[in-house]
Protein backbone atom coordinates (compact mmCIF):
# COMPACT_ATOMS: atom_id res chain seq x y z
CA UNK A 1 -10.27 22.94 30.90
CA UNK A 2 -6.89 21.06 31.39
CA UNK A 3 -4.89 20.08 28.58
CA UNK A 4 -4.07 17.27 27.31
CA UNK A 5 -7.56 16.05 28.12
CA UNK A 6 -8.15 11.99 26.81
CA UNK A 7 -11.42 10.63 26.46
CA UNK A 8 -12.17 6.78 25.91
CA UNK A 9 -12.95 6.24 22.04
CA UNK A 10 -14.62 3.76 19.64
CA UNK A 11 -13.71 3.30 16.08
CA UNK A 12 -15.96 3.26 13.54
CA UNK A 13 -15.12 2.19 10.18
CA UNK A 14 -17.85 3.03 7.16
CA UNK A 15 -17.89 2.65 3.41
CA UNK A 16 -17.02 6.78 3.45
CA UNK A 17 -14.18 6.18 6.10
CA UNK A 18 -12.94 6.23 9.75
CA UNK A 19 -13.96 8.31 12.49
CA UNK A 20 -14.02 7.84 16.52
CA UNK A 21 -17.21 8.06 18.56
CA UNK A 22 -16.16 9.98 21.88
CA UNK A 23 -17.93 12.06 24.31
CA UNK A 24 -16.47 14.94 25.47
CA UNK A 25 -17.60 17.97 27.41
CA UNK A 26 -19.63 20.96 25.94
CA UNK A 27 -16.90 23.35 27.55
CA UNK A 28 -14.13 21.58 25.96
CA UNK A 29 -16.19 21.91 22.33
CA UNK A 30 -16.67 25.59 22.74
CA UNK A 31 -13.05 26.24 23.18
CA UNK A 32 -11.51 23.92 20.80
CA UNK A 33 -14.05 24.37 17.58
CA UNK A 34 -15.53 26.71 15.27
CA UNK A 35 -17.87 26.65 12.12
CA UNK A 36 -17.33 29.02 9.30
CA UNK A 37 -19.82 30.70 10.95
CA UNK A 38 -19.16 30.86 14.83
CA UNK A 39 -16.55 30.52 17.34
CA UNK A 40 -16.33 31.29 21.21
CA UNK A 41 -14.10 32.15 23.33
CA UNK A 42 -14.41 32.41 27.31
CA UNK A 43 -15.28 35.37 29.17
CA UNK A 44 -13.71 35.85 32.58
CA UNK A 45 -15.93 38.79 33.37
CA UNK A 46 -18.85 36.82 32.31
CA UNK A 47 -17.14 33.29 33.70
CA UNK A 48 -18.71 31.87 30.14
CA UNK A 49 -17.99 31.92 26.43
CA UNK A 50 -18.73 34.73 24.29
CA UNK A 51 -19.85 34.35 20.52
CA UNK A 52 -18.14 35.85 17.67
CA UNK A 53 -19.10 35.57 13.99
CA UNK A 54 -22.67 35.24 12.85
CA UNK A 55 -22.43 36.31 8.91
CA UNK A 56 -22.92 33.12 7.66
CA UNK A 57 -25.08 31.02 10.44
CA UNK A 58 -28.16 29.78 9.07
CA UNK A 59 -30.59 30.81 11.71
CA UNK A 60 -29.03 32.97 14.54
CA UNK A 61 -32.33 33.24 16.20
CA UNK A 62 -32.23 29.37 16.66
CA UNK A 63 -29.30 29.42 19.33
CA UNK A 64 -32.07 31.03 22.04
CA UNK A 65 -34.50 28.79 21.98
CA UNK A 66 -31.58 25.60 21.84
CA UNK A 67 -30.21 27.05 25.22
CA UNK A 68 -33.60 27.76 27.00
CA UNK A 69 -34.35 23.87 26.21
CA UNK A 70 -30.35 23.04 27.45
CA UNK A 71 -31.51 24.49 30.84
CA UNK A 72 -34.14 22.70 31.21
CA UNK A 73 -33.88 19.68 33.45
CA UNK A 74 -34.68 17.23 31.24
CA UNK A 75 -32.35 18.45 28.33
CA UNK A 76 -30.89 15.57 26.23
CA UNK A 77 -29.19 15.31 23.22
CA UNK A 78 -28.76 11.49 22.38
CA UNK A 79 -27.31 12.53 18.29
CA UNK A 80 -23.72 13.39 17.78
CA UNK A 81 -22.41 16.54 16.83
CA UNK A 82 -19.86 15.74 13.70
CA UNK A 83 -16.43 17.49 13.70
CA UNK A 84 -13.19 17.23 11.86
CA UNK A 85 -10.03 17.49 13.50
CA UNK A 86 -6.47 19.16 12.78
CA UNK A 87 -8.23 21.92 10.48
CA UNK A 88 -7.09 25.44 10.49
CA UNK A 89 -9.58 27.64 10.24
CA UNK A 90 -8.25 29.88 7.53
CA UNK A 91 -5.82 27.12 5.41
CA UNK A 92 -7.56 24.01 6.08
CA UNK A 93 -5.67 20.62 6.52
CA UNK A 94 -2.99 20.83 8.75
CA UNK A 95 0.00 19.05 7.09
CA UNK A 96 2.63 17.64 8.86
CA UNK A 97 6.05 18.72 7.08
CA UNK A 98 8.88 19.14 9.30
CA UNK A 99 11.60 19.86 6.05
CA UNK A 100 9.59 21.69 3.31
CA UNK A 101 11.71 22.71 0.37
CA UNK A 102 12.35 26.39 -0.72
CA UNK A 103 9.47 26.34 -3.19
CA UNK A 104 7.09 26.19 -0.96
CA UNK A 105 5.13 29.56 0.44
CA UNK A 106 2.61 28.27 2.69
CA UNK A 107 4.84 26.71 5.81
CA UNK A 108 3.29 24.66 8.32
CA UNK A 109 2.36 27.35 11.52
CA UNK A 110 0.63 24.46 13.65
CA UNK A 111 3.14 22.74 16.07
CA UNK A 112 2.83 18.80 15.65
CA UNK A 113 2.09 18.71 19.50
CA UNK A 114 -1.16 20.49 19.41
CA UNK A 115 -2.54 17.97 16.67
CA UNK A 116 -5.22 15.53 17.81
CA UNK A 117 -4.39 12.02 17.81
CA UNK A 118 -5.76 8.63 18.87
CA UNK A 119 -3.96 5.67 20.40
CA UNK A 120 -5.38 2.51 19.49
CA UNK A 121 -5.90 -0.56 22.17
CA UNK A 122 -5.86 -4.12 21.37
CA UNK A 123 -9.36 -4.13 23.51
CA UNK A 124 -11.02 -1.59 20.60
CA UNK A 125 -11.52 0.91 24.10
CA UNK A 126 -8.67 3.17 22.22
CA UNK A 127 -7.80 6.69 23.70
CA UNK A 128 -8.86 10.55 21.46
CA UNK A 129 -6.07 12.99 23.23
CA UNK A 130 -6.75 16.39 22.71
CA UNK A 131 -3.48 17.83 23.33
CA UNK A 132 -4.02 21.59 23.89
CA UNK A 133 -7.50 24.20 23.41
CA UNK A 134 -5.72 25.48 19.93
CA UNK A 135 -8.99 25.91 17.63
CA UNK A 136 -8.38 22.89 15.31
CA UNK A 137 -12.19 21.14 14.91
CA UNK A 138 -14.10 22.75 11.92
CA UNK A 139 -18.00 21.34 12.96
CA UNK A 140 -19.54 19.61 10.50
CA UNK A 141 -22.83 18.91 12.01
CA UNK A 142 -24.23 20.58 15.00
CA UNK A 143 -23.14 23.93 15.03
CA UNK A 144 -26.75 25.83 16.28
CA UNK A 145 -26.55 22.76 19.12
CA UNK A 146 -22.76 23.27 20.73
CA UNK A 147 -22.70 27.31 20.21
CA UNK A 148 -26.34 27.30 21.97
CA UNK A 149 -24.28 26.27 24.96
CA UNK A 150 -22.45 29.87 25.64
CA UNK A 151 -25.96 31.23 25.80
CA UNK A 152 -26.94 28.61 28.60
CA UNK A 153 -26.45 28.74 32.01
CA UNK A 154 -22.91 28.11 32.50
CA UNK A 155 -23.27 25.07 35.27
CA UNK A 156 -24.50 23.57 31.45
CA UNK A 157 -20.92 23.72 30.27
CA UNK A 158 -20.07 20.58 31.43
CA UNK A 159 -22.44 18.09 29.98
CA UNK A 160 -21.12 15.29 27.90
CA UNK A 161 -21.81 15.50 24.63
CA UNK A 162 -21.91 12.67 21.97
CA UNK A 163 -19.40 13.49 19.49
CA UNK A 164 -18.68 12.08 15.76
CA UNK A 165 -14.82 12.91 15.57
CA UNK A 166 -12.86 12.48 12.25
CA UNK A 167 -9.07 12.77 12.41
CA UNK A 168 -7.40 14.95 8.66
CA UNK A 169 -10.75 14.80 7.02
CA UNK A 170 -10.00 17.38 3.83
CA UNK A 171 -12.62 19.89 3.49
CA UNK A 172 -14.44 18.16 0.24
CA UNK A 173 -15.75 15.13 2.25
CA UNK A 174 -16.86 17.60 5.24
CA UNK A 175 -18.80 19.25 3.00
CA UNK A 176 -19.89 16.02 1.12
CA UNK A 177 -20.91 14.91 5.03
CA UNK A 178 -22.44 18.49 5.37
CA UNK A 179 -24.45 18.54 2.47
CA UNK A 180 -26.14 14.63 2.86
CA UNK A 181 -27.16 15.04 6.24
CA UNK A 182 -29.17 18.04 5.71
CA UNK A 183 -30.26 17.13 2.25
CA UNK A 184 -32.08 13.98 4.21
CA UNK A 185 -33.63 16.25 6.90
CA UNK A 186 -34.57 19.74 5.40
CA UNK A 187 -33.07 20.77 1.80
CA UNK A 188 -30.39 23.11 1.85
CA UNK A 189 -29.34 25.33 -0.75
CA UNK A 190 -26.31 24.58 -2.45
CA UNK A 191 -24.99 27.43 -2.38
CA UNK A 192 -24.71 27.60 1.43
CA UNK A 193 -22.93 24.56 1.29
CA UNK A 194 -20.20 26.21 -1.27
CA UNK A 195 -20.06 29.39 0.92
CA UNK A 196 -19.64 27.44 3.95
CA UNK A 197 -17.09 24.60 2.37
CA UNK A 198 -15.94 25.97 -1.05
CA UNK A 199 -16.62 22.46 -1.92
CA UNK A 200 -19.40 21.55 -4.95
CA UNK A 201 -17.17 19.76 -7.37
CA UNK A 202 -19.73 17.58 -9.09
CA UNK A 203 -21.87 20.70 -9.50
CA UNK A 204 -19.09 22.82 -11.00
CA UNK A 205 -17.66 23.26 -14.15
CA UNK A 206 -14.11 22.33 -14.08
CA UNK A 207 -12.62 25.43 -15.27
CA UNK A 208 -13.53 27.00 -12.27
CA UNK A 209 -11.81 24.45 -9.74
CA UNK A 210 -9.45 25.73 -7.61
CA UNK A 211 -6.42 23.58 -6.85
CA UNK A 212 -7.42 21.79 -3.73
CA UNK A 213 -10.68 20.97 -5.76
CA UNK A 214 -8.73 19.46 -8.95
CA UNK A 215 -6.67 17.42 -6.33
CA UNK A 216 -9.76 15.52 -4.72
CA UNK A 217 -10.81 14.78 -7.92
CA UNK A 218 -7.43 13.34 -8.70
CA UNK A 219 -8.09 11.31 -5.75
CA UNK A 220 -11.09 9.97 -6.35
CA UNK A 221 -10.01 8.72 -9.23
CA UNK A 222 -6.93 7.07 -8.33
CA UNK A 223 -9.11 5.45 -5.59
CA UNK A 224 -11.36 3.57 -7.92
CA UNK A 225 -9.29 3.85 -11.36
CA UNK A 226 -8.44 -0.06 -12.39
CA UNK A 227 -5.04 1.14 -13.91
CA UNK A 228 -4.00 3.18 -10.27
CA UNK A 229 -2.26 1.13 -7.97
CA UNK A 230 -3.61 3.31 -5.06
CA UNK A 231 -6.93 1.42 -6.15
CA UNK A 232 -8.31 0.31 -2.83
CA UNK A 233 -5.58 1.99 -1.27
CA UNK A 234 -6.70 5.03 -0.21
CA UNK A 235 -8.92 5.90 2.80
CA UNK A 236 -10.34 8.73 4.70
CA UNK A 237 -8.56 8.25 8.04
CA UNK A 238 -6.04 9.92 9.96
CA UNK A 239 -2.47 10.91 8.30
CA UNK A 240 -0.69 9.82 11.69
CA UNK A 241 0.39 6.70 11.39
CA UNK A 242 -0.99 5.11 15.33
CA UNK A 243 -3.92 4.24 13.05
CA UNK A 244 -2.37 3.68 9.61
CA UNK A 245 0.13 1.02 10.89
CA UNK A 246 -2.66 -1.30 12.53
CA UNK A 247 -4.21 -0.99 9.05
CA UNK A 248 -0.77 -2.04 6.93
CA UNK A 249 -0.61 -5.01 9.68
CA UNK A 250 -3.37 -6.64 8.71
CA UNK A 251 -2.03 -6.68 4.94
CA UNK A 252 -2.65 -4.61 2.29
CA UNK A 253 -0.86 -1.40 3.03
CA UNK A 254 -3.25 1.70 3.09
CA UNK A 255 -2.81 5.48 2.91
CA UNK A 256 -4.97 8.43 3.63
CA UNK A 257 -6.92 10.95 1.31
CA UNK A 258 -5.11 13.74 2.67
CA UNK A 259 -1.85 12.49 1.95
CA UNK A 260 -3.04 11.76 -1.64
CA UNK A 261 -4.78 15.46 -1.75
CA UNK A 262 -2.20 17.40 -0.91
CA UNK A 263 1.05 15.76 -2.84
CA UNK A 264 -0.51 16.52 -5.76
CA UNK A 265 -2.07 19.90 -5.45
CA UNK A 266 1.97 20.73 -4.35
CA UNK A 267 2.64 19.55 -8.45
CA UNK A 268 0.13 23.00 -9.15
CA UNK A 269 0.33 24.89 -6.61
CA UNK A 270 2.57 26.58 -3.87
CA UNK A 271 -0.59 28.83 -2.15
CA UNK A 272 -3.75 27.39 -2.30
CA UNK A 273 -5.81 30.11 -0.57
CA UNK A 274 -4.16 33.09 -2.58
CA UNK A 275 -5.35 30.84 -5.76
CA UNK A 276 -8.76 29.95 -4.31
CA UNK A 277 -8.99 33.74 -3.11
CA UNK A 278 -8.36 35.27 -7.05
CA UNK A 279 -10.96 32.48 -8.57
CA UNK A 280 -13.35 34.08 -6.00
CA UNK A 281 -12.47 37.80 -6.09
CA UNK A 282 -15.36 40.13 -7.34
CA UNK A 283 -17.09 37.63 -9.59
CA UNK A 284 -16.11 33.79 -9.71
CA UNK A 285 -12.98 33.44 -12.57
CA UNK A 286 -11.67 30.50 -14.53
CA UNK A 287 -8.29 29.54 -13.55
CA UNK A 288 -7.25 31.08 -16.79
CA UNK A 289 -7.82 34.66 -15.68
CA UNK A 290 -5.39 33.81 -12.66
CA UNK A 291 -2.33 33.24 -14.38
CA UNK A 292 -1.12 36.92 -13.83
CA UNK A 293 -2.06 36.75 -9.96
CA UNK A 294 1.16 35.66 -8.79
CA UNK A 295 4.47 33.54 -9.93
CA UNK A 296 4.16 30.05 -9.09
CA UNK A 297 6.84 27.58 -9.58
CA UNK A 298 5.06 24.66 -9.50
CA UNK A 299 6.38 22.30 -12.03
CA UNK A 300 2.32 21.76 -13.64
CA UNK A 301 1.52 25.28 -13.14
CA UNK A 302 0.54 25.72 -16.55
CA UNK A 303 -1.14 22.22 -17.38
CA UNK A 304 -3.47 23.62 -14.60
CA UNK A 305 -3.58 27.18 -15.17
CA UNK A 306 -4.26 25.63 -19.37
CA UNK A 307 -6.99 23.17 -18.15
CA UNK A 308 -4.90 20.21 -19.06
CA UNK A 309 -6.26 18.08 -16.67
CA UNK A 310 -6.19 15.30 -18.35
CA UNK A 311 -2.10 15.83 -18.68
CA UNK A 312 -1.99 16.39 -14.89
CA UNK A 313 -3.62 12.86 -14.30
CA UNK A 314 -1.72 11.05 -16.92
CA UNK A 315 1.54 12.00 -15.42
CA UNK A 316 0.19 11.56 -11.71
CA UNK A 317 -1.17 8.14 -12.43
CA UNK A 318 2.11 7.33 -14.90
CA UNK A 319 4.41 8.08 -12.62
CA UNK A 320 2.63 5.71 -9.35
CA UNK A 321 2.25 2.59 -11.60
CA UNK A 322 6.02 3.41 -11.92
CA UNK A 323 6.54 3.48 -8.32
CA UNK A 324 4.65 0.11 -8.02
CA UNK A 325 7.01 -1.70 -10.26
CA UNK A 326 10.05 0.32 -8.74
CA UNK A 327 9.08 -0.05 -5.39
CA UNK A 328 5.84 -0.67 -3.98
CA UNK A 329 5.57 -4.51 -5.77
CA UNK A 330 8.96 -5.67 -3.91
CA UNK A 331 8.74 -3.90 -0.83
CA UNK A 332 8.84 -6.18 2.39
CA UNK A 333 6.61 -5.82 5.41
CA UNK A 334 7.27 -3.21 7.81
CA UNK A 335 9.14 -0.94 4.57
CA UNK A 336 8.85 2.83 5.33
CA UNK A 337 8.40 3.20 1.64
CA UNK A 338 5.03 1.91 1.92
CA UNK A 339 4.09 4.19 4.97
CA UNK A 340 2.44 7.85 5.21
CA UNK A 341 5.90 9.71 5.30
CA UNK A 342 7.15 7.03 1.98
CA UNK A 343 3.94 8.04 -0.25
CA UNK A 344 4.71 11.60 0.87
CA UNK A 345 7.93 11.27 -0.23
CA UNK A 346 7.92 9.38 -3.53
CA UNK A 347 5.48 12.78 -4.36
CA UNK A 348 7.76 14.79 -3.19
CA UNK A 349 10.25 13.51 -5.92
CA UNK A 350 7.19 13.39 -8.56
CA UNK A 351 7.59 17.25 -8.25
CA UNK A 352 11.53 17.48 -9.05
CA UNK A 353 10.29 15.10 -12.01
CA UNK A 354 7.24 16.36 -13.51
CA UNK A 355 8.93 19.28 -15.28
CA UNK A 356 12.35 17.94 -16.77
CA UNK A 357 9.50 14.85 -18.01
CA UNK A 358 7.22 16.89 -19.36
CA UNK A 359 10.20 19.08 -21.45
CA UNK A 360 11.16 15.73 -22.64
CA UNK A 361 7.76 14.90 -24.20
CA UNK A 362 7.88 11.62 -22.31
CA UNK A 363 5.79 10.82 -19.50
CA UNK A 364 4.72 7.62 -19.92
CA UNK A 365 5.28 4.55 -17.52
CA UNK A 366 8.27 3.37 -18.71
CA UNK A 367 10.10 7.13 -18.98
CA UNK A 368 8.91 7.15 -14.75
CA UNK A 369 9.89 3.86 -14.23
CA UNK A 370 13.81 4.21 -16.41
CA UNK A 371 14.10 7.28 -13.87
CA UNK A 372 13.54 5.99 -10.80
CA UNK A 373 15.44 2.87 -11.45
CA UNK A 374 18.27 3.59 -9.83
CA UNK A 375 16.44 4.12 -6.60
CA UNK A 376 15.23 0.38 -7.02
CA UNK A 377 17.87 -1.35 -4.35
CA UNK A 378 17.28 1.18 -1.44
CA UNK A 379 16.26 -0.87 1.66
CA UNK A 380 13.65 1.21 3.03
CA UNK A 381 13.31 -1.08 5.95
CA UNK A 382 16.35 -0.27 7.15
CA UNK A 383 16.88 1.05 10.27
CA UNK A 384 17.49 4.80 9.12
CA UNK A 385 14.59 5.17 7.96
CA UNK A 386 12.53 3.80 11.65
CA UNK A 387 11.23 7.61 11.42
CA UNK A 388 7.08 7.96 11.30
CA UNK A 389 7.49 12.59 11.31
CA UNK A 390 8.47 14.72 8.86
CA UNK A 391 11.96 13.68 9.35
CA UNK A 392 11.32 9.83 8.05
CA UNK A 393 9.93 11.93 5.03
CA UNK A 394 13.02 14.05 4.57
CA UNK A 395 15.18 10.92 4.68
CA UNK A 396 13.58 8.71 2.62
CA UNK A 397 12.86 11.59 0.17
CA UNK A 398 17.10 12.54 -0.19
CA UNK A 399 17.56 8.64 0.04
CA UNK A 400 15.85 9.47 -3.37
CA UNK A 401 17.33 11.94 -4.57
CA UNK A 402 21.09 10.87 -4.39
CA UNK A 403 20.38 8.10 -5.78
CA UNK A 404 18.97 9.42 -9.06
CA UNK A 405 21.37 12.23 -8.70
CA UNK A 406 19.00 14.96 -8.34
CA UNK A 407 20.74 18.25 -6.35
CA UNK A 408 19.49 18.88 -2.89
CA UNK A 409 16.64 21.29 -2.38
CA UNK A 410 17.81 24.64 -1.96
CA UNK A 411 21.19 24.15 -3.30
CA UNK A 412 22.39 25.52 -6.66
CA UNK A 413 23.21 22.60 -9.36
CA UNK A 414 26.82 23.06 -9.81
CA UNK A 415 28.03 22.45 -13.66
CA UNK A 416 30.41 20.42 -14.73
């Protein structure tokens, strides 16, 4: 295949979310996705794709028969195969963080380039580009139907295939998606859907949720919580903003889950998979029997490490109502503060907050909202702040910062 490929695109928005309905070729599929159980990769010798990884497929024995019927000449398949874009295999979610602070130990590997992305037309014919074959689609739905292609004939590769695509959908929902579709076709055990996804929230008790687990929850709540001001804000659609910003122009500014998901499991957590990997090691733990696994620095470590959730949410949802009366409420159209790399931001500073708060025994809205005060004036519609990356992030976030005279990140506070 050549890279970047484009295909033509139609957005779809449901109750759940938005996702693109594309076609695209089985070839391209094969080298760009994988399922926790399979992935290919293409055989010069054999001039076609060779399977690797079969521990967890369902029914191997199923990808045989699928390719006999794909050489058939009357093979169709008029139902879409369901994928989620800009996923790592191993770490998830790709996020987007050009300046991460020193706290961090999980850095972005994934350059921004290689990210899927869709540009949106005023005639709703808007354009997927696929920008290079990096394996970044985790398949949802459809995984015995694409990897049946590499046992096909390979003049095969090239049919079109009908293809559900969602742009930063966190894990959670994929296996939410996962889960309904074959629960309405053929019942499927639960826990495949928890070895394939890690995801079962509502059927788990909460002392066993690992971080990214706690931080869906989190926003859930603040999606449909009365008191949030994210209600009605947040929505399962792509972190780049060529989608976001038609939203905000058509009023009410919006944000994505993943944005939401992963500023606050950063208040927890610095390495989600180590943490997720000790809960699971030998015999499922509480988060309790993980404390010793590793130092964390994360200013809530041990409101989640305790099973303070309850805390955790207080201060989360404390400190946005704050940043709706500081900010948000008085914010002109067009303000970067009210854009993906703003949200990110303001969470970034919830982080150098949540601890000097919390030894204060004050977290309450008006503690948030005395603190960030001084922030109040900052145009974010200026023009220095015209900056939709990581970098727009960084600025606003120091913008922040020197205003409430907080040290840089990665620089020792110097005493009086």
């Amino acid at each position: 295949m050549s890279f970047p490929f484009t295909a033509k695109a139609l957005r779809v928005d449901q109750p759940m979310g938005t996702y693109y309905i594309t076609t695209l070729p089985a070839r391209l599929l094969i080298e760009v996705a994988y399922s926790d159980a399979l992935s290919a990769t293409w055989s010069e010798e054999d001039q076609n794709y060779r399977l690797h990884g079969t521990q967890r497929l369902r029914d191997p024995k199923r990808l045989k028969p699928i390719a006999a019927y794909i050489d058939r000449e009357d093979a169709a398949f008029p139902n879409a195969i369901i994928v989620a874009a800009n996923q790592e295999k191993d770490t998830g979610l790709v996020e987007e963080v050009e300046d991460p602070d020193e706290e961090t130990e999980e850095k972005p590997v994934t350059n921004p380039d290689d990210l899927w992305r869709v540009i949106e037309k005023d005639d709703g014919c808007h354009e997927l580009i696929i920008p290079s074959a990096r394996k970044l689609v985790s398949v949802i739905d459809g995984q015995h139907r694409l990897f049946s292609f590499a046992e096909a004939m390979s003049r095969r590769l090239d049919m079109q295939l009908i293809c559900a695509v969602f742009l930063d959908l966190p894990r959670p929902y994929q296996a939410q998606l996962f889960a309904t579709i074959n629960s309405n076709q053929k019942p499927v055990d639960k826990s495949l859907t928890y070895e394939m996804f890690g995801y079962n929230i509502e059927e788990e008790d909460e002392a066993f949720w690992s971080p990214d687990k706690l931080a869906v929850y989190f926003t859930r709540r603040l999606a449909v919580d009365e008191k949030s001001p994210l209600n009605g804000r947040i929505i399962i659609a792509p972190v780049r903003d060529e989608t976001l910003e038609k939203i905000v122009g058509t009023g009410r500014w919006k944000v994505s889950t993943a944005v939401i998901v992963e500023g606050i499991m950063r208040l927890f957590t610095t390495n989600p998979k180590s943490d997720t990997a000790a809960l699971l090691k030998d015999r499922r733990k509480p988060r309790t029997a993980i404390a010793a696994v590793r130092a964390d620095r994360s200013p809530l470590r041990d409101l989640y490490i305790g099973q303070k959730d309850a805390v955790i949410y207080a201060i989360v949802l404390n400190y946005l109502v704050a940043c709706e009366q500081i900010f948000w409420l008085k914010a002109p159209a067009g303000s970067y503060i009210t854009k993906t790399v703003g949200v990110q931001a303001l969470l970034d500073i919830l982080r150098r907050l949540a601890r000097p708060m919390l030894e204060e025994r004050d977290i309450s809205v008006a503690a948030f909202t005395a603190r960030l005060a001084d922030a109040g004036e900052i145009d974010f519609s200026a023009i220095e702040f015209h900056n939709a990356s990581g970098a727009g992030r960084s600025d606003i976030r120091r913008a922040i910062e020197g205003a409430l005279g907080l040290p840089p990140l990665g620089r020792p506070k110097i005493s009086a």
